[in-house]
C-alpha atoms as a PDB file:
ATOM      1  CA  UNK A   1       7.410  16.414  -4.915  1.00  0.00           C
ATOM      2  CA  UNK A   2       5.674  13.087  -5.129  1.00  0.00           C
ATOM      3  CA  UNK A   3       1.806  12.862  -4.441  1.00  0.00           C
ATOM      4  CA  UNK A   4       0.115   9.689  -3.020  1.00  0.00           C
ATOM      5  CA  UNK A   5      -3.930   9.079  -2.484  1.00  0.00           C
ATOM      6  CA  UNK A   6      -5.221   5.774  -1.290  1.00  0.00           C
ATOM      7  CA  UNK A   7      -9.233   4.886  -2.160  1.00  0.00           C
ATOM      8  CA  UNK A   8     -10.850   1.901  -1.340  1.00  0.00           C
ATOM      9  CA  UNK A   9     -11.132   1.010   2.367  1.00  0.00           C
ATOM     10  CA  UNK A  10     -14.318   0.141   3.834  1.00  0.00           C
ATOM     11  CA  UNK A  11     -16.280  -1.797   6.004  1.00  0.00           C
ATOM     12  CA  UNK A  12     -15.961  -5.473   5.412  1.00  0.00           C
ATOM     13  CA  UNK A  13     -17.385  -8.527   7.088  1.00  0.00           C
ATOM     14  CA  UNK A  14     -14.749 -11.010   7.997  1.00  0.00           C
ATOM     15  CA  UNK A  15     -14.316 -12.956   5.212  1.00  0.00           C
ATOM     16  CA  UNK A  16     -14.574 -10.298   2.731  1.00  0.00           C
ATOM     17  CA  UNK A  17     -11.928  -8.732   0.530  1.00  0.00           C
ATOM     18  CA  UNK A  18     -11.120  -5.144  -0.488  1.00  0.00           C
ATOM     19  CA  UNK A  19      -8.779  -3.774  -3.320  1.00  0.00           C
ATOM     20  CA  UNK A  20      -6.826  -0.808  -2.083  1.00  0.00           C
ATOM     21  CA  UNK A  21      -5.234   1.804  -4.421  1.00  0.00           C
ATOM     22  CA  UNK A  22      -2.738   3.987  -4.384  1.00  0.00           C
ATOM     23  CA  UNK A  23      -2.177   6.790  -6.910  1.00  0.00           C
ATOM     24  CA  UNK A  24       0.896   8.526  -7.348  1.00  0.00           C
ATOM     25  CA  UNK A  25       0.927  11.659  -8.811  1.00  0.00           C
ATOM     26  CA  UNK A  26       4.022  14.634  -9.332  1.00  0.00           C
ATOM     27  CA  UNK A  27       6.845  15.548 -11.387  1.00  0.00           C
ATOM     28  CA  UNK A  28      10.257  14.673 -12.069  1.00  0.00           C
ATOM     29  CA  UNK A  29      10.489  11.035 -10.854  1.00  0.00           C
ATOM     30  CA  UNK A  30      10.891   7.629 -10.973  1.00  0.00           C
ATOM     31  CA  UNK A  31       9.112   5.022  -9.361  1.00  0.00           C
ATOM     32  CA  UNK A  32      10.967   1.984  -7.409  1.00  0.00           C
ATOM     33  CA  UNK A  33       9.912  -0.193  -4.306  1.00  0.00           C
ATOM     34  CA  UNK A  34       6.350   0.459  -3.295  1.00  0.00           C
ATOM     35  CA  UNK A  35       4.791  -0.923  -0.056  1.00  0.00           C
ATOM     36  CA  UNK A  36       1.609  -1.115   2.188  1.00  0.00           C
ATOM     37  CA  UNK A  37       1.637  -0.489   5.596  1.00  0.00           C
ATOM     38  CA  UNK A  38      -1.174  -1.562   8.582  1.00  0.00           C
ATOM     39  CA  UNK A  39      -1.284   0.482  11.258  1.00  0.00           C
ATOM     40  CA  UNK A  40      -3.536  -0.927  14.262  1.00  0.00           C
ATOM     41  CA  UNK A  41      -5.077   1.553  16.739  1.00  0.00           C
ATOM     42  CA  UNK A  42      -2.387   1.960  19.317  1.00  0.00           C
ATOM     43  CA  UNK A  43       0.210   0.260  17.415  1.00  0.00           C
ATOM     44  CA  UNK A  44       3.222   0.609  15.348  1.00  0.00           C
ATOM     45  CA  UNK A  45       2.980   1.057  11.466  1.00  0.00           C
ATOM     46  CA  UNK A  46       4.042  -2.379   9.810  1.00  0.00           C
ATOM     47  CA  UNK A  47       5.114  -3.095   6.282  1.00  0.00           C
ATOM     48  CA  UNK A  48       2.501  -6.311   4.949  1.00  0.00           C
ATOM     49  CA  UNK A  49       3.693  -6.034   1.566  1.00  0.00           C
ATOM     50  CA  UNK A  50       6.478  -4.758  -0.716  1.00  0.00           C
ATOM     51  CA  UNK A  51       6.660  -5.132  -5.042  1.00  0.00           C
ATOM     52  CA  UNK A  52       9.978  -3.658  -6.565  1.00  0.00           C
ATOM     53  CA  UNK A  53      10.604  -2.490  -9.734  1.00  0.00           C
ATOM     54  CA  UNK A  54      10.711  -5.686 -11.651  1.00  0.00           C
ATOM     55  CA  UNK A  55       8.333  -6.553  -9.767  1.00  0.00           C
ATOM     56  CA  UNK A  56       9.082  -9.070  -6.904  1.00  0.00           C
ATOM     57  CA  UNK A  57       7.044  -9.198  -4.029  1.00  0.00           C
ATOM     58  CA  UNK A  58       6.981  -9.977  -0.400  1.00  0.00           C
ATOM     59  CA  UNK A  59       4.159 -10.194   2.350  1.00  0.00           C
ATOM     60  CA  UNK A  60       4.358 -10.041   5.786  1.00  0.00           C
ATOM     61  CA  UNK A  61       3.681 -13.849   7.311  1.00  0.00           C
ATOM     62  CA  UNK A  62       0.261 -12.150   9.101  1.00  0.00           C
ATOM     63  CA  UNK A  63      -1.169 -11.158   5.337  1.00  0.00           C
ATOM     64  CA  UNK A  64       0.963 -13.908   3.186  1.00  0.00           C
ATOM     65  CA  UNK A  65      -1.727 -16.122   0.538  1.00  0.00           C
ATOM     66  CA  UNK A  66      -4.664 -13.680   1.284  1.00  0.00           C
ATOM     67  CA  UNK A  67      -2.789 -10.456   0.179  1.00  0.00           C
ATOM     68  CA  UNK A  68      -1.389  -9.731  -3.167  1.00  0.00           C
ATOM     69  CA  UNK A  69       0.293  -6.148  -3.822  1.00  0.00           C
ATOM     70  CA  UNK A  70       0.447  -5.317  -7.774  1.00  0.00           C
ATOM     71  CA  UNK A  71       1.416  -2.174  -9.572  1.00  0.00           C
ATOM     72  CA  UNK A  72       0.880  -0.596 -13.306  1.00  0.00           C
ATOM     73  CA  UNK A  73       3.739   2.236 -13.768  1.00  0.00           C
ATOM     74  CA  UNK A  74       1.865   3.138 -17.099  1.00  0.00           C
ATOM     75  CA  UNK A  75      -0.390   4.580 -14.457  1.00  0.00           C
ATOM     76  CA  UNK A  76       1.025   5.338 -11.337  1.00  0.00           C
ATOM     77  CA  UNK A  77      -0.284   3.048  -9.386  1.00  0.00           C
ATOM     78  CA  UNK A  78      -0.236   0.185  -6.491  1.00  0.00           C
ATOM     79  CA  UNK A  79      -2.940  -1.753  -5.724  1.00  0.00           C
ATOM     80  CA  UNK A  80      -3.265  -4.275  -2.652  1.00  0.00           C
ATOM     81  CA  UNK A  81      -5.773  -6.799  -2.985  1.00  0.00           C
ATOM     82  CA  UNK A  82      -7.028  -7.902   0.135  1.00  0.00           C
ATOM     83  CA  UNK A  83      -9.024 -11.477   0.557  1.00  0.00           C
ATOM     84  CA  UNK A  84     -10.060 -13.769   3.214  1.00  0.00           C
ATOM     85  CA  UNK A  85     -10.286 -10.649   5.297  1.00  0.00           C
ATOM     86  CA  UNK A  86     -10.082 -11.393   9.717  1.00  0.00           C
ATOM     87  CA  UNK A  87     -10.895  -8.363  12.432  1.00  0.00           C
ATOM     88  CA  UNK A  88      -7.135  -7.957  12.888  1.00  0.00           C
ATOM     89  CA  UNK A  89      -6.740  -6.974  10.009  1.00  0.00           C
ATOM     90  CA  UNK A  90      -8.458  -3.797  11.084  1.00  0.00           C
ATOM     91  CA  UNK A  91      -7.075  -0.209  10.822  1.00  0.00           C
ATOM     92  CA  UNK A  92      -5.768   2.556   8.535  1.00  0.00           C
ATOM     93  CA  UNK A  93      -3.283   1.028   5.433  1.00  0.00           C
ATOM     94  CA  UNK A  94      -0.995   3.808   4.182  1.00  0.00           C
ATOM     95  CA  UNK A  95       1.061   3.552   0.383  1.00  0.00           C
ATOM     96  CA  UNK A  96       4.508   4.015   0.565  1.00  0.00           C
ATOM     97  CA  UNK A  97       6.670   4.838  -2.488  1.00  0.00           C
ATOM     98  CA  UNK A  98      10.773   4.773  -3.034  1.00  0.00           C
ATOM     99  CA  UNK A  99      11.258   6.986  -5.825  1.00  0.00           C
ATOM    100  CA  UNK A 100      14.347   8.684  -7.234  1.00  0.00           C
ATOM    101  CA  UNK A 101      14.129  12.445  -7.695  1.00  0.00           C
ATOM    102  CA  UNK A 102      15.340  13.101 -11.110  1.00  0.00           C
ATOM    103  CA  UNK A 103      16.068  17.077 -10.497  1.00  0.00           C
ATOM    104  CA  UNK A 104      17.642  16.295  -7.160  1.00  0.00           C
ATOM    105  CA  UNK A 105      19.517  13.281  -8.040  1.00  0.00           C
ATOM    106  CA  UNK A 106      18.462  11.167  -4.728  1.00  0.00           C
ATOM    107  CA  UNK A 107      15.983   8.603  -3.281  1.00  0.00           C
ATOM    108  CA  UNK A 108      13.092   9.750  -1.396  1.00  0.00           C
ATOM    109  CA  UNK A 109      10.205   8.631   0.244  1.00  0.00           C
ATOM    110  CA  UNK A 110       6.782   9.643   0.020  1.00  0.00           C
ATOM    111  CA  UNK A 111       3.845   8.732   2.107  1.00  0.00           C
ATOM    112  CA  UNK A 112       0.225   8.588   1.536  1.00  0.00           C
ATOM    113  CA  UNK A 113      -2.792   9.847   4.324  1.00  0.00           C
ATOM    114  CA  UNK A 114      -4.048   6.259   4.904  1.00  0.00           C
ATOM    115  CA  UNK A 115      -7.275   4.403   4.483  1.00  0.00           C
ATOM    116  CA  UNK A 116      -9.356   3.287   6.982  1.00  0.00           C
ATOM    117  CA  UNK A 117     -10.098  -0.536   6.647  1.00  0.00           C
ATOM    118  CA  UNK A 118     -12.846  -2.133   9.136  1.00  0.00           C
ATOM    119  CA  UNK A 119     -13.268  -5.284   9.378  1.00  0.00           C
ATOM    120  CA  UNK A 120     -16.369  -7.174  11.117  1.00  0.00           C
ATOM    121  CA  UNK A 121     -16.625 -10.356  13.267  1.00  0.00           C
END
């Protein structure tokens, strides 16, 4: 069982930036692809960014040059750093981690609760 907690959303003027984090936590796996989603009142969850294991990275074209998703596997962790911040980029941004289950020999999927990012015109 893999364990995910976002921190730092926030209200943000537009223009702003935020650094989201993501801490994984559990037993008996291994990290691969993580991702951020955005998830718009009312709307469908959508992938804006996606680092693998060896680190390559891809944005969505909505977040691309003002986004930048980095991770640190001596700690667990994803971060999404968030600049140049507009009021659609409003909502709740949930970590999503591919991991292989070492005891149950298989890829899984774990999901984080979301953090609520506001941002002001």
């Amino acid at each position: 069982q893999v364990h995910l907690m976002e921190s730092g959303g926030g209200l943000v003027q537009a223009g702003g930036s935020l650094k989201l984090s993501c801490a994984t936590s559990g037993t008996a796996f291994r990290l691969t692809d993580m991702s951020w989603y955005h998830q718009s009142p009312g709307q469908e969850r959508d992938e804006v960014a996606w680092i693998t294991l060896s680190g390559r990275t891809n944005y969505a074209a909505s977040v691309e040059g003002r986004f930048t998703i980095s991770r640190d596997d001596s700690k667990g962790m994803v971060y999404l750093q968030m600049n140049s911040l507009k009021p659609e980029d409003t909502g709740i941004y949930y970590c999503k981690v591919h991991v292989w289950n070492i005891g149950a020999s298989r890829y899984e999927d774990y999901w984080g609760k979301g953090t609520q990012v506001t941002v002001s015109s």
